[in-house]
Protein backbone atom coordinates (compact mmCIF):
# COMPACT_ATOMS: atom_id res chain seq x y z
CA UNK A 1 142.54 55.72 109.41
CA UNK A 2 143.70 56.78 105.67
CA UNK A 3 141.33 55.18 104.07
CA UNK A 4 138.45 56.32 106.33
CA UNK A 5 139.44 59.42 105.77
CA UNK A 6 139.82 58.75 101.81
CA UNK A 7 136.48 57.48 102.26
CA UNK A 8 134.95 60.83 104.43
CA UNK A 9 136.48 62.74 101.33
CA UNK A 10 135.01 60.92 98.16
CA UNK A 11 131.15 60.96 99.74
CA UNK A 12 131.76 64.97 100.59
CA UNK A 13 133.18 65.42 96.99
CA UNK A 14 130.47 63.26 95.30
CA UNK A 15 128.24 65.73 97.60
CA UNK A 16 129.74 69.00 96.28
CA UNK A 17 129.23 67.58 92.61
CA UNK A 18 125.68 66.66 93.50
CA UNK A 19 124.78 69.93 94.84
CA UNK A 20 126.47 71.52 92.15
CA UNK A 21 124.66 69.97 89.58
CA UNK A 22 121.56 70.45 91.06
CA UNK A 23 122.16 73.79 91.07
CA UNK A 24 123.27 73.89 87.42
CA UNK A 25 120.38 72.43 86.33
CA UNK A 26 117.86 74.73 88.81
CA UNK A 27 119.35 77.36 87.28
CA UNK A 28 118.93 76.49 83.34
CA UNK A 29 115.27 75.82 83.99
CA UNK A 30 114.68 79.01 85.80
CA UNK A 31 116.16 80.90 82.32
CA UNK A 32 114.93 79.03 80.11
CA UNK A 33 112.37 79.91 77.75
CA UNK A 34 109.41 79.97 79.19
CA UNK A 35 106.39 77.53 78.33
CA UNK A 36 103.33 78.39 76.79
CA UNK A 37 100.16 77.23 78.20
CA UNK A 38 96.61 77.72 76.62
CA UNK A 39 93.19 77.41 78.25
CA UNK A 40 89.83 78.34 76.87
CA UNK A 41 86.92 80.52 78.92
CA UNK A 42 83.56 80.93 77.89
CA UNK A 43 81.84 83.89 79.89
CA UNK A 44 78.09 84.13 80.35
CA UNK A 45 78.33 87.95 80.35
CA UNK A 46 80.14 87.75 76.67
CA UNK A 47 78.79 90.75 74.47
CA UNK A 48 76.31 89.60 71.57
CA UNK A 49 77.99 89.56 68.53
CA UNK A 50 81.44 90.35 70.08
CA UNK A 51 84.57 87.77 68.53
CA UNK A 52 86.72 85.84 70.60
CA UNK A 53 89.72 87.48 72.53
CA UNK A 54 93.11 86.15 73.56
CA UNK A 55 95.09 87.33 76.25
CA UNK A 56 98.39 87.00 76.87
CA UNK A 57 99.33 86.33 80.67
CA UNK A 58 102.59 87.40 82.16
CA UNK A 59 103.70 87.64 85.51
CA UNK A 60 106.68 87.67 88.33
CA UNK A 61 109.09 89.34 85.42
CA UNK A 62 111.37 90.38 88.63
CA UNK A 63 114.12 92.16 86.72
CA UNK A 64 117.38 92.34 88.84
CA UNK A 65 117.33 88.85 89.75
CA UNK A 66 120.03 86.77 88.01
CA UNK A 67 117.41 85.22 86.18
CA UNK A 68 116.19 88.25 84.69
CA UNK A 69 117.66 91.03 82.28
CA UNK A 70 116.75 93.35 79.75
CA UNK A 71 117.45 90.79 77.28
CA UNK A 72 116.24 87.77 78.50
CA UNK A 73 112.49 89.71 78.76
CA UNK A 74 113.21 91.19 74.97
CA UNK A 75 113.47 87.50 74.10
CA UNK A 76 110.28 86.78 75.61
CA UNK A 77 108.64 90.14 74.57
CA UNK A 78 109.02 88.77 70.82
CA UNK A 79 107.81 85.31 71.78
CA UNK A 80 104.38 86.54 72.69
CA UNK A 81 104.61 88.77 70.00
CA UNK A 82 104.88 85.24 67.86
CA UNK A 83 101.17 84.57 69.52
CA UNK A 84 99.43 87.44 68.00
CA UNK A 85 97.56 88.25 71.12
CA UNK A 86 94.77 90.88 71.32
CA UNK A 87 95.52 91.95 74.98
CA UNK A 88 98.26 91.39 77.35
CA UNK A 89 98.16 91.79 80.90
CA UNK A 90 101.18 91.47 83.40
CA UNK A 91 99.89 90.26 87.64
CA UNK A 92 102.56 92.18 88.99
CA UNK A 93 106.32 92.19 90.71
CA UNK A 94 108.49 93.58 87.70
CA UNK A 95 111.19 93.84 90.05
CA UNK A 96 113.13 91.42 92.37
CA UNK A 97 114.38 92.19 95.78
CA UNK A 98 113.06 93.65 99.13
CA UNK A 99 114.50 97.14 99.09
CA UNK A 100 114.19 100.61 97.93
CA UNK A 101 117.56 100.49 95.88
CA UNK A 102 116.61 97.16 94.30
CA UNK A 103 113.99 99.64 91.93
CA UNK A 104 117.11 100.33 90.07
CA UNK A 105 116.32 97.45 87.92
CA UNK A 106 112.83 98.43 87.33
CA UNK A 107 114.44 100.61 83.83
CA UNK A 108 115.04 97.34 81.90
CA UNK A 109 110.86 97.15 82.01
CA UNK A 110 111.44 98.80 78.85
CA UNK A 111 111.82 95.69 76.69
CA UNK A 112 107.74 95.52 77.59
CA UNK A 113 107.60 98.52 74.70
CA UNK A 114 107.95 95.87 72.35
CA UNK A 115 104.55 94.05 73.11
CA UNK A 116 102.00 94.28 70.21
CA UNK A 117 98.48 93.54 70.81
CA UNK A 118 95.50 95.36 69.63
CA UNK A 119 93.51 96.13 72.86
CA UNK A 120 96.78 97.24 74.79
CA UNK A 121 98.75 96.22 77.34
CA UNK A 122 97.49 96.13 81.34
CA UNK A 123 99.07 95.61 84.81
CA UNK A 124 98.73 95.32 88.33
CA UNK A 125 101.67 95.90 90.95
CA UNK A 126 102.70 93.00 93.25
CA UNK A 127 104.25 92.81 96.87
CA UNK A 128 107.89 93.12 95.28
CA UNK A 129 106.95 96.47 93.95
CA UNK A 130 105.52 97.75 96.82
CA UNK A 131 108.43 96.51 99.43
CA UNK A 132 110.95 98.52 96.81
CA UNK A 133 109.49 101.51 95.23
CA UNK A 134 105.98 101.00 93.39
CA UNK A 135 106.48 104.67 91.76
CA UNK A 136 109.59 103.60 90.22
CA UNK A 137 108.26 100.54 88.49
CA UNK A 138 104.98 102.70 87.94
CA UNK A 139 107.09 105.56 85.77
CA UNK A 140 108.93 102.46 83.93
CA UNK A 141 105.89 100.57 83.07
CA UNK A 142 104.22 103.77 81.85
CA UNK A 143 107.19 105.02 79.69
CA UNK A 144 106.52 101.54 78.46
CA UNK A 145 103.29 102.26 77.77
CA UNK A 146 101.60 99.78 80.01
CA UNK A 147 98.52 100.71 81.50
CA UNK A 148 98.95 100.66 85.23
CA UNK A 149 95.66 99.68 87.40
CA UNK A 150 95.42 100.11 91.01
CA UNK A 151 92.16 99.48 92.51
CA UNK A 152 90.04 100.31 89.38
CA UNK A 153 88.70 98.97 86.12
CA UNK A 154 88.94 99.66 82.63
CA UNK A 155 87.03 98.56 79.03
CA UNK A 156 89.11 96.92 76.52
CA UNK A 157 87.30 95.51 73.70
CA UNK A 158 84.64 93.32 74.95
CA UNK A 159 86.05 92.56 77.94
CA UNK A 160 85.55 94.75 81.68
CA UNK A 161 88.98 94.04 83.04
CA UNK A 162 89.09 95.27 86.83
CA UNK A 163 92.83 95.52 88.22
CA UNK A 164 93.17 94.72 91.94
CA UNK A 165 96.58 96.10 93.69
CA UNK A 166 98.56 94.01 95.67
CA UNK A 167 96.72 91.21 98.18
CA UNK A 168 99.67 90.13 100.09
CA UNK A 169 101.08 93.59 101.10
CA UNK A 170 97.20 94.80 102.15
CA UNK A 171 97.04 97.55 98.76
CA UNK A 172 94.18 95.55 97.24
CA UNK A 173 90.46 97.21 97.77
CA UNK A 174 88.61 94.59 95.74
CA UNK A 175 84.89 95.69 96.85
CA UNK A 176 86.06 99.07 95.29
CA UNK A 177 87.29 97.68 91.74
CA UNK A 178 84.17 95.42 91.42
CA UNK A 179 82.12 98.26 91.76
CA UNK A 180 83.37 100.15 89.06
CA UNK A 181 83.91 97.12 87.28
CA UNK A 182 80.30 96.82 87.52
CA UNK A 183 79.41 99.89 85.79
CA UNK A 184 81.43 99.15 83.11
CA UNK A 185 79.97 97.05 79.66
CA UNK A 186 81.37 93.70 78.82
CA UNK A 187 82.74 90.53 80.29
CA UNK A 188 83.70 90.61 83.59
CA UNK A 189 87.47 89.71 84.78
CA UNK A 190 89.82 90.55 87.62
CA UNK A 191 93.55 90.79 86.92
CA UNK A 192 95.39 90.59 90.32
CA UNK A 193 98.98 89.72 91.56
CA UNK A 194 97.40 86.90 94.40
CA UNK A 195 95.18 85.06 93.37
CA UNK A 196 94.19 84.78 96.88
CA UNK A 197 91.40 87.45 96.46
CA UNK A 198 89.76 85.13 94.48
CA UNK A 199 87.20 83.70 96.80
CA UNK A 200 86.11 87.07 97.34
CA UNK A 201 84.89 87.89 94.13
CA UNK A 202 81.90 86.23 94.83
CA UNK A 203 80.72 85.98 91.17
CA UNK A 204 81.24 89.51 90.51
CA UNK A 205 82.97 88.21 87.47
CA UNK A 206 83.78 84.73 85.74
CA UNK A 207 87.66 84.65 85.53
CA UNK A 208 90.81 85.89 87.64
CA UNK A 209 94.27 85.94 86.31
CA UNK A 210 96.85 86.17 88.36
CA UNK A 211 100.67 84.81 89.28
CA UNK A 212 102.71 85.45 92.80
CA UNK A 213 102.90 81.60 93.70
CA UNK A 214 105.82 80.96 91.05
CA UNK A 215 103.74 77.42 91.30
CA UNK A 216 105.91 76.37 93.97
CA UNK A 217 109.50 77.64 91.88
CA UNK A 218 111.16 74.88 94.09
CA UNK A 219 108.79 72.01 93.62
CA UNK A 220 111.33 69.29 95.27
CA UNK A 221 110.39 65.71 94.63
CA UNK A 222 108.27 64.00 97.68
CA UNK A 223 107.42 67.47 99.62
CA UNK A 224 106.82 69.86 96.90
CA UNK A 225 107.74 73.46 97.40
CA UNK A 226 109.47 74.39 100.43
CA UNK A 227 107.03 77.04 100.91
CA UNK A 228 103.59 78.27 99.77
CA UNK A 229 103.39 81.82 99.46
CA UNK A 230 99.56 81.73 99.30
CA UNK A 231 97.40 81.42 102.80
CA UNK A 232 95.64 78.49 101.29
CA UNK A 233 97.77 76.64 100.58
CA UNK A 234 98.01 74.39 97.51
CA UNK A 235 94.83 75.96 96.11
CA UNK A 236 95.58 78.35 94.22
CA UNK A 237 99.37 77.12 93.32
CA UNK A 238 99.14 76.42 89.50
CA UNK A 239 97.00 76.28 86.08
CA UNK A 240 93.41 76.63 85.81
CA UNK A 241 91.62 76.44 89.21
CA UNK A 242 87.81 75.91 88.29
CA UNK A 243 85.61 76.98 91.80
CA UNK A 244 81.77 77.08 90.38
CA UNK A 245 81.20 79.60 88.20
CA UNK A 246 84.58 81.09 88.69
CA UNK A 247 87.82 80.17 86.53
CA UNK A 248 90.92 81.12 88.47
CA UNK A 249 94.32 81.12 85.71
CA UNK A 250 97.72 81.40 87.60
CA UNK A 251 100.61 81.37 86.16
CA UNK A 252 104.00 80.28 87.06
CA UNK A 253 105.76 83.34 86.39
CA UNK A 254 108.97 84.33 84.21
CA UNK A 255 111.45 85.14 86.75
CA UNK A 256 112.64 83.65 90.60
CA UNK A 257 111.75 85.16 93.36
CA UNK A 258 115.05 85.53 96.12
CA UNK A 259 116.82 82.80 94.77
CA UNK A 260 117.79 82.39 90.65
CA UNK A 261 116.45 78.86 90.72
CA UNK A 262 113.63 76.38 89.71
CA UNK A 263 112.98 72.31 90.14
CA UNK A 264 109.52 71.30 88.59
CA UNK A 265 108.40 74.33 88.31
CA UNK A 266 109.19 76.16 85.06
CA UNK A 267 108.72 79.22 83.80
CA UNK A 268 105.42 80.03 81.81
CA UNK A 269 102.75 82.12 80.62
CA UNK A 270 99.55 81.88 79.03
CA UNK A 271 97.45 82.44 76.73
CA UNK A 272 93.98 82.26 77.19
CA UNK A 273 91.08 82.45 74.75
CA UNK A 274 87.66 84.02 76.34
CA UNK A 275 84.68 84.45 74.25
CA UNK A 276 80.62 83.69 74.50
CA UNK A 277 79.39 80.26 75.66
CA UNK A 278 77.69 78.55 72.81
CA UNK A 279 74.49 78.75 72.20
């Protein structure tokens, strides 16, 4: 009976360690420095004459989580910085947590002050900053000087960049943003939290950018990620989705969403260059 016992104990502690690493190491990826991954667009709608423009992508920030701080976001602030982008634009939930009081965070959005790039810096909200308090991160993100669009579109160098609210908590009027993004001049792209309003776009423009699926943030070995936050599935979970004429870039995000933790799935963000097709 002792030894069965002994036995019982040794596979529970070998257990604990393995669970413990597994955590340790879910945990380092999910602060680590996130990757940066480049694609190239060439838009049929580019302006004649008009140079090349990179953007810098960055999503899912969610400040307040333990895998977010003030700090860890200045770090990453001066690594796109590094990049020399012309624009940046940011797909939403700057804050973690479900409540009003988890908002609290949303003051550490300040590091995003530090971004440099030419044509500005422009965001969407996501469904984290609506379920706590979308004013809050609003004021933070415009002390930061981040240009906040909800709904409507706005011309930033050669590009017609129309900024759709939140999909997943029902904020998002997309027939109303492509119609002013329609009356504005240059190339045409949606920046959006979801990217699940992309098959609605209907070639109203040639590129989304968005974030929200974390691509998969637990992306466990066999089954993949627990669950998928998008209604379709694996579609739109990762990287450069290409559906006809429409480029779809999501990103995996900086931060966790709920739990501090990643497998598979690390942290990123992008950098895309769009310019004209040649000719």
């Amino acid at each position: 009976m002792m030894r069965r016992r002994s036995g019982i104990g040794i596979v529970a502690l070998a257990g604990a360690i393995a669970i413990a690493a597994l955590l340790a190491f879910g945990y380092r990826e999910a602060v680590a420095d996130p990757l940066v991954r480049t694609a190239r667009v060439a838009l049929p709608d580019w302006p004649f004459g008009a140079a090349p423009v990179t953007v810098a992508l960055l999503s899912d920030i969610h400040i307040g989580n333990a895998a977010m701080d003030e700090t860890r976001l200045a770090r990453i602030v001066a690594q796109v910085n590094a990049r020399h982008p012309d624009l940046v634009l940011l797909a939403g939930d700057f804050v973690a947590g479900h409540e009003r009081r988890d908002a609290r965070a949303a003051p550490g959005l300040r590091a995003l002050k530090g971004l440099r790039a030419p044509l500005g810096v422009v965001a969407v909200p996501g469904n984290h900053d609506h379920w706590t308090d979308v004013a809050a991160v609003d004021a933070a993100l415009t002390a930061a000087h981040v240009t906040v669009l909800r709904n409507a579109a706005i011309a930033r160098g050669p590009l017609a960049i129309g900024g759709v609210d939140d999909e997943p908590t029902r904020h998002d009027k997309l027939p109303q943003t492509l119609t002013q993004l329609s009356q504005l001049d240059g190339a045409r792209i949606v920046l959006g939290h979801s990217p699940d309003s992309a098959p609605k776009i209907d070639g109203r423009a040639s590129v989304m950018l968005a974030g929200h699926t974390h691509c998969g943030q637990l992306n466990l070995p066999f089954v993949g990620p627990p669950v998928d936050v998008s209604r379709y599935g694996a579609r739109y979970r990762c990287g450069v989705i290409r559906e006809g004429p429409l480029r779809v870039i999501v990103s995996a995000g900086l931060g966790c969403s709920v739990v501090p933790l990643r497998f598979r799935a690390p942290p990123d963000w992008w950098l895309v260059t769009l310019g004209p097709r040649s000719r």
